[in-house]
C-alpha atoms as a PDB file:
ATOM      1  CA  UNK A   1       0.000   0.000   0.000  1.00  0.00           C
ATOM      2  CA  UNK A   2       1.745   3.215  -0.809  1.00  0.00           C
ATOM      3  CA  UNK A   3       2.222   6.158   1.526  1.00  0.00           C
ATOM      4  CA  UNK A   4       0.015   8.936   0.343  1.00  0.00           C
ATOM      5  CA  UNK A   5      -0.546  12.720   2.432  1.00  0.00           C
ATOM      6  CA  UNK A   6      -3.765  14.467   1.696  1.00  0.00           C
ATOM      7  CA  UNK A   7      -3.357  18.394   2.167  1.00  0.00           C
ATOM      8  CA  UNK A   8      -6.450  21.693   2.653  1.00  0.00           C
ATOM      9  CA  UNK A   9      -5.992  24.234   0.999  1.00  0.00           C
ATOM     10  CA  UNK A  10      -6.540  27.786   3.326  1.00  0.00           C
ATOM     11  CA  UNK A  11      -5.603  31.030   1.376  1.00  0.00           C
ATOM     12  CA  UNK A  12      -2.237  30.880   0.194  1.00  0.00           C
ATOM     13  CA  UNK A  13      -1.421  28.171   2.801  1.00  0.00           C
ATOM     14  CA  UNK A  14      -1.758  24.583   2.637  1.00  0.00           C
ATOM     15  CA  UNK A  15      -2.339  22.234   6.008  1.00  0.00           C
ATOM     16  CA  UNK A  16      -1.040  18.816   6.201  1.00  0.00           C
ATOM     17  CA  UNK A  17      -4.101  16.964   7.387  1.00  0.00           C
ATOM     18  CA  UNK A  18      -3.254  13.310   7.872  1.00  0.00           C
ATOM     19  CA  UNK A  19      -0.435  11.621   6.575  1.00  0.00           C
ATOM     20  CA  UNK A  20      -0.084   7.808   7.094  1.00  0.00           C
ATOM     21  CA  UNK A  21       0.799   6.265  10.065  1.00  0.00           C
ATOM     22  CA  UNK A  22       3.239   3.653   8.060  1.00  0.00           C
ATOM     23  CA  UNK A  23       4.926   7.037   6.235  1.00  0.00           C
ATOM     24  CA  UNK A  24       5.116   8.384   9.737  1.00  0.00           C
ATOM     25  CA  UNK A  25       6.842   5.063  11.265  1.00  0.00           C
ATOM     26  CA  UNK A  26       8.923   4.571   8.161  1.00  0.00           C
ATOM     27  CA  UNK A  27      10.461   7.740   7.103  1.00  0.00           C
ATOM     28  CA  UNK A  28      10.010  10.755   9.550  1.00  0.00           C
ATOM     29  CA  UNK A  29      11.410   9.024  12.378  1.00  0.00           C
ATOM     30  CA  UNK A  30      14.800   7.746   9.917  1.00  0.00           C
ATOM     31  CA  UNK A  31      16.861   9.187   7.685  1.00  0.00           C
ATOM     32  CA  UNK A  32      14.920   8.415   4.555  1.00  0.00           C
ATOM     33  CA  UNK A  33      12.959  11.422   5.319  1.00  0.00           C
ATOM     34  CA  UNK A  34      13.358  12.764   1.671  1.00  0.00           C
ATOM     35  CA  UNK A  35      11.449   9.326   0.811  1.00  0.00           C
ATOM     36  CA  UNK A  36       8.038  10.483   2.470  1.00  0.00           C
ATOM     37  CA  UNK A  37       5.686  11.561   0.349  1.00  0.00           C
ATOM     38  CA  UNK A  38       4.485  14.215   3.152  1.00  0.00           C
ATOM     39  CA  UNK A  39       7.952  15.832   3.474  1.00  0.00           C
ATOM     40  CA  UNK A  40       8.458  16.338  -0.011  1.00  0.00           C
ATOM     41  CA  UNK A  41       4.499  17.409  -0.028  1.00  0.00           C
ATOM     42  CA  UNK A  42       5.714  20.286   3.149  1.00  0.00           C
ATOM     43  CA  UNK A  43       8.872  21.358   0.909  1.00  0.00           C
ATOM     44  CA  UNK A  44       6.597  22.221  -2.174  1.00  0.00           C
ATOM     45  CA  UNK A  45       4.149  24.088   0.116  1.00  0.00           C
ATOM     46  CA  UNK A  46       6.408  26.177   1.994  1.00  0.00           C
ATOM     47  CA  UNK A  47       8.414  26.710  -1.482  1.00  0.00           C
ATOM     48  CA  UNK A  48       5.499  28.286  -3.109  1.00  0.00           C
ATOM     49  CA  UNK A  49       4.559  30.260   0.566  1.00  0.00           C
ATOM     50  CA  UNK A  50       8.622  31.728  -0.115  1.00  0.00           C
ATOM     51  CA  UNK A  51       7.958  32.684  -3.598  1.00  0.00           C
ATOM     52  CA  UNK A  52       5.233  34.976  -3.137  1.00  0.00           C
ATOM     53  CA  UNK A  53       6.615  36.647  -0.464  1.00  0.00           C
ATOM     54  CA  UNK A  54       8.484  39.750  -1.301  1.00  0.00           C
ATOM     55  CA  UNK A  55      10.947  41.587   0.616  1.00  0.00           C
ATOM     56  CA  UNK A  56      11.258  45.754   0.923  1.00  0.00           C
ATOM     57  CA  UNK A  57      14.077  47.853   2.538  1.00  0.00           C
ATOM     58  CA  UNK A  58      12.209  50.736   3.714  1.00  0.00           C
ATOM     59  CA  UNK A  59      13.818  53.921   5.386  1.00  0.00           C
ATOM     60  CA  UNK A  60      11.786  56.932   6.730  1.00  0.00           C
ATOM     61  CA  UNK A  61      12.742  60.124   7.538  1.00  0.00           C
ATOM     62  CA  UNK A  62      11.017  63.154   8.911  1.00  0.00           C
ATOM     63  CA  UNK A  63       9.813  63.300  12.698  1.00  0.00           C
ATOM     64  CA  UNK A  64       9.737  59.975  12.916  1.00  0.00           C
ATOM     65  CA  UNK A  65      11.824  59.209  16.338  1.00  0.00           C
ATOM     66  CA  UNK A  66      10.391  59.756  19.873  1.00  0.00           C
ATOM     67  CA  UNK A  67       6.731  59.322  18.589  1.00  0.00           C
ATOM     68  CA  UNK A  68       6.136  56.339  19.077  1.00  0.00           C
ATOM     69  CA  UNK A  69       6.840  54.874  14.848  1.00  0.00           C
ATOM     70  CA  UNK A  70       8.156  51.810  15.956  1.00  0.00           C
ATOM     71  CA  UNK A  71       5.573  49.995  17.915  1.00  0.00           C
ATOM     72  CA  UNK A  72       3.042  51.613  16.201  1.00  0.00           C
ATOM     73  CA  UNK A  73       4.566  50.244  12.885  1.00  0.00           C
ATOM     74  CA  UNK A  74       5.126  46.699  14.893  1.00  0.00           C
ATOM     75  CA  UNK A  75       0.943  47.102  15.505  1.00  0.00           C
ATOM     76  CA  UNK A  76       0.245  47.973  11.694  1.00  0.00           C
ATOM     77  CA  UNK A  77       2.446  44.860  10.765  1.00  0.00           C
ATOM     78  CA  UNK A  78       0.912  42.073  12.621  1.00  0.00           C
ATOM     79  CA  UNK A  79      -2.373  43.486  11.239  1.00  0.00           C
ATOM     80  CA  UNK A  80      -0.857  43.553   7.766  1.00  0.00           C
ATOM     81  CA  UNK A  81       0.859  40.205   8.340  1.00  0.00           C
ATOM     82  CA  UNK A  82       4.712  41.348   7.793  1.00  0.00           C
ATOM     83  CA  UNK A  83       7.232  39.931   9.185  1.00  0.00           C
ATOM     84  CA  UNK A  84      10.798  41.476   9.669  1.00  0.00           C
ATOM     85  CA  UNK A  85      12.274  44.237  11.665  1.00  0.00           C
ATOM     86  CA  UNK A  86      12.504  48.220  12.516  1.00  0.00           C
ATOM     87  CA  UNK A  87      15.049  50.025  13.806  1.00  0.00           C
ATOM     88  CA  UNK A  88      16.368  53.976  15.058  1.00  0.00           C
ATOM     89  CA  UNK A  89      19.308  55.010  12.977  1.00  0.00           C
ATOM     90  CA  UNK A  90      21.817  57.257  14.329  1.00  0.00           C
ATOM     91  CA  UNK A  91      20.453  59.836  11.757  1.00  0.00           C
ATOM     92  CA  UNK A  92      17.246  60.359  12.540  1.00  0.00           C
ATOM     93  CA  UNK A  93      15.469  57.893  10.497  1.00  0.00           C
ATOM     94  CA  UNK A  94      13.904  54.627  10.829  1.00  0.00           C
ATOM     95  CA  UNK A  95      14.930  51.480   8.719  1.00  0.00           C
ATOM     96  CA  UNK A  96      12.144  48.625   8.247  1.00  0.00           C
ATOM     97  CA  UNK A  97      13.080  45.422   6.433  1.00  0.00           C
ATOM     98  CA  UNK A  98       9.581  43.949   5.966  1.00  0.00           C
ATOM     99  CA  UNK A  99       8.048  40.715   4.103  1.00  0.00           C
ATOM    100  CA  UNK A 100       4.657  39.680   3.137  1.00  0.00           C
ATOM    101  CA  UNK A 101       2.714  39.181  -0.169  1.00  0.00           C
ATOM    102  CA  UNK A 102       2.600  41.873  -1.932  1.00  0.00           C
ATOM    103  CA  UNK A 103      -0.715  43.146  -1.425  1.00  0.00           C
ATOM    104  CA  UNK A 104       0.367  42.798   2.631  1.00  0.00           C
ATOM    105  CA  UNK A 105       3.665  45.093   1.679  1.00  0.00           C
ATOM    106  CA  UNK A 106       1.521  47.624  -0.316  1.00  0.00           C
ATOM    107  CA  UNK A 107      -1.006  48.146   2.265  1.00  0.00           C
ATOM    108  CA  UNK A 108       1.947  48.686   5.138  1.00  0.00           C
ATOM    109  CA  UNK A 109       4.051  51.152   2.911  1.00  0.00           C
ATOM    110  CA  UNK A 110       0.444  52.915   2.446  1.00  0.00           C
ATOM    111  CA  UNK A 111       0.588  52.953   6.359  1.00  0.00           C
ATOM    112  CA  UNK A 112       4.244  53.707   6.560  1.00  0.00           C
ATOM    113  CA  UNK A 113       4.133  56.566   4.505  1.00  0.00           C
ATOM    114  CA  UNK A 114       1.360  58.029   6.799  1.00  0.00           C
ATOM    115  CA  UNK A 115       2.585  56.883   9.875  1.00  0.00           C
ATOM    116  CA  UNK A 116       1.622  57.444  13.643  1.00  0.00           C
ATOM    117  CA  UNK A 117      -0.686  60.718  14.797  1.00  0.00           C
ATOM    118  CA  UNK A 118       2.226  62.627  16.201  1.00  0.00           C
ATOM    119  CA  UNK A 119       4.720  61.329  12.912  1.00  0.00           C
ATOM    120  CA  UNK A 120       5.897  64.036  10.249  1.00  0.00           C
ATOM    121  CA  UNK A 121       6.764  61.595   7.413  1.00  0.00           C
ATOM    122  CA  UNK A 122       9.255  63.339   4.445  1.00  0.00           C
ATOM    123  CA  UNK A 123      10.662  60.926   2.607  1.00  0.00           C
ATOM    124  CA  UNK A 124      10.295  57.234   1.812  1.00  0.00           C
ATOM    125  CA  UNK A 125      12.742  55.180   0.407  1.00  0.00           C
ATOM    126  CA  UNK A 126      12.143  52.057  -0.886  1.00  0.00           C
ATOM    127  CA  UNK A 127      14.278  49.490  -2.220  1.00  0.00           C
ATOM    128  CA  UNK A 128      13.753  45.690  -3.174  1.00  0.00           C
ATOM    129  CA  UNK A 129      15.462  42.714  -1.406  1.00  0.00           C
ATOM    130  CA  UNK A 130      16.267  39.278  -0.919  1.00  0.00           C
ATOM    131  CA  UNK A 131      13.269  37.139   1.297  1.00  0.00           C
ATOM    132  CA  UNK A 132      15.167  36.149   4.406  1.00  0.00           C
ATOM    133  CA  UNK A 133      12.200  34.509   5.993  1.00  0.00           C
ATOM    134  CA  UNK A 134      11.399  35.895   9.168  1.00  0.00           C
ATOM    135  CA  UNK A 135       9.335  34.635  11.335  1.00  0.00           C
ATOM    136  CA  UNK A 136       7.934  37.542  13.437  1.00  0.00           C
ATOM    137  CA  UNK A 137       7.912  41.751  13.474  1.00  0.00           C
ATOM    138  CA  UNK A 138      10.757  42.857  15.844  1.00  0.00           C
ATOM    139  CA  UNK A 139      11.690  45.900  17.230  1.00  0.00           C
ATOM    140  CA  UNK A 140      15.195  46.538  17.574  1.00  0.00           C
ATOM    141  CA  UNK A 141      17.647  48.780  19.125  1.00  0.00           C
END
């Protein structure tokens, strides 16, 4: 009887439902991993999840330190679903590195270049990069 994995689709995401007990027994527990049917089923899904995230280098400046950007912006990306990082520069500026779809990245650059209530937002600069696959919104130091 051959292994098989059965998979829902949810949105852009795919959920392993049941996979069989024998695959289970025989290849996640040994180092023929690459030989279950559900692995190899997991490394296609989360491929296509990678390739349609994007990844934007964003840096703000204007009043945009000591009003509160950051953790507002952390707020406006776990609504948008981003993942990735913001950070002070010595400057005056903040630096995001954000991922998402791209609709998700649109909608928090829309935000970004708004900002906070008490934000004065000049400039926005935004630059494409590589998907480094984060796995939550920080803020750093």
């Amino acid at each position: 009887m051959g292994k098989k994995c059965s998979a829902i689709k949810k949105g852009s995401h795919a959920v392993m439902q049941s996979c069989s007990r024998s695959a289970m027994d025989d290849n996640c527990k040994t180092a023929k991993l690459q030989n279950n049917p559900c692995y190899l089923l997991n490394l296609i899904i989360v491929y296509r999840h990678m390739s349609s995230l994007i990844h934007k280098n964003i840096r703000i400046s204007g009043r945009v330190q000591g009003v509160g950007f950051r953790y507002n912006a952390r707020e406006a990306a776990f609504h948008y679903g981003i993942k990735g990082f913001i950070r002070n520069q010595p400057n005056g500026d903040v630096y995001i590195e954000a991922e998402g779809t791209r609709t998700a990245v649109d909608e928090f650059l829309a935000w970004c270049k708004q900002g906070p209530p008490r934000a004065r937002v000049d400039f926005v600069d935004v630059t494409e990069g590589e998907v480094r696959g984060f796995g939550e919104f920080l803020v750093r130091d």
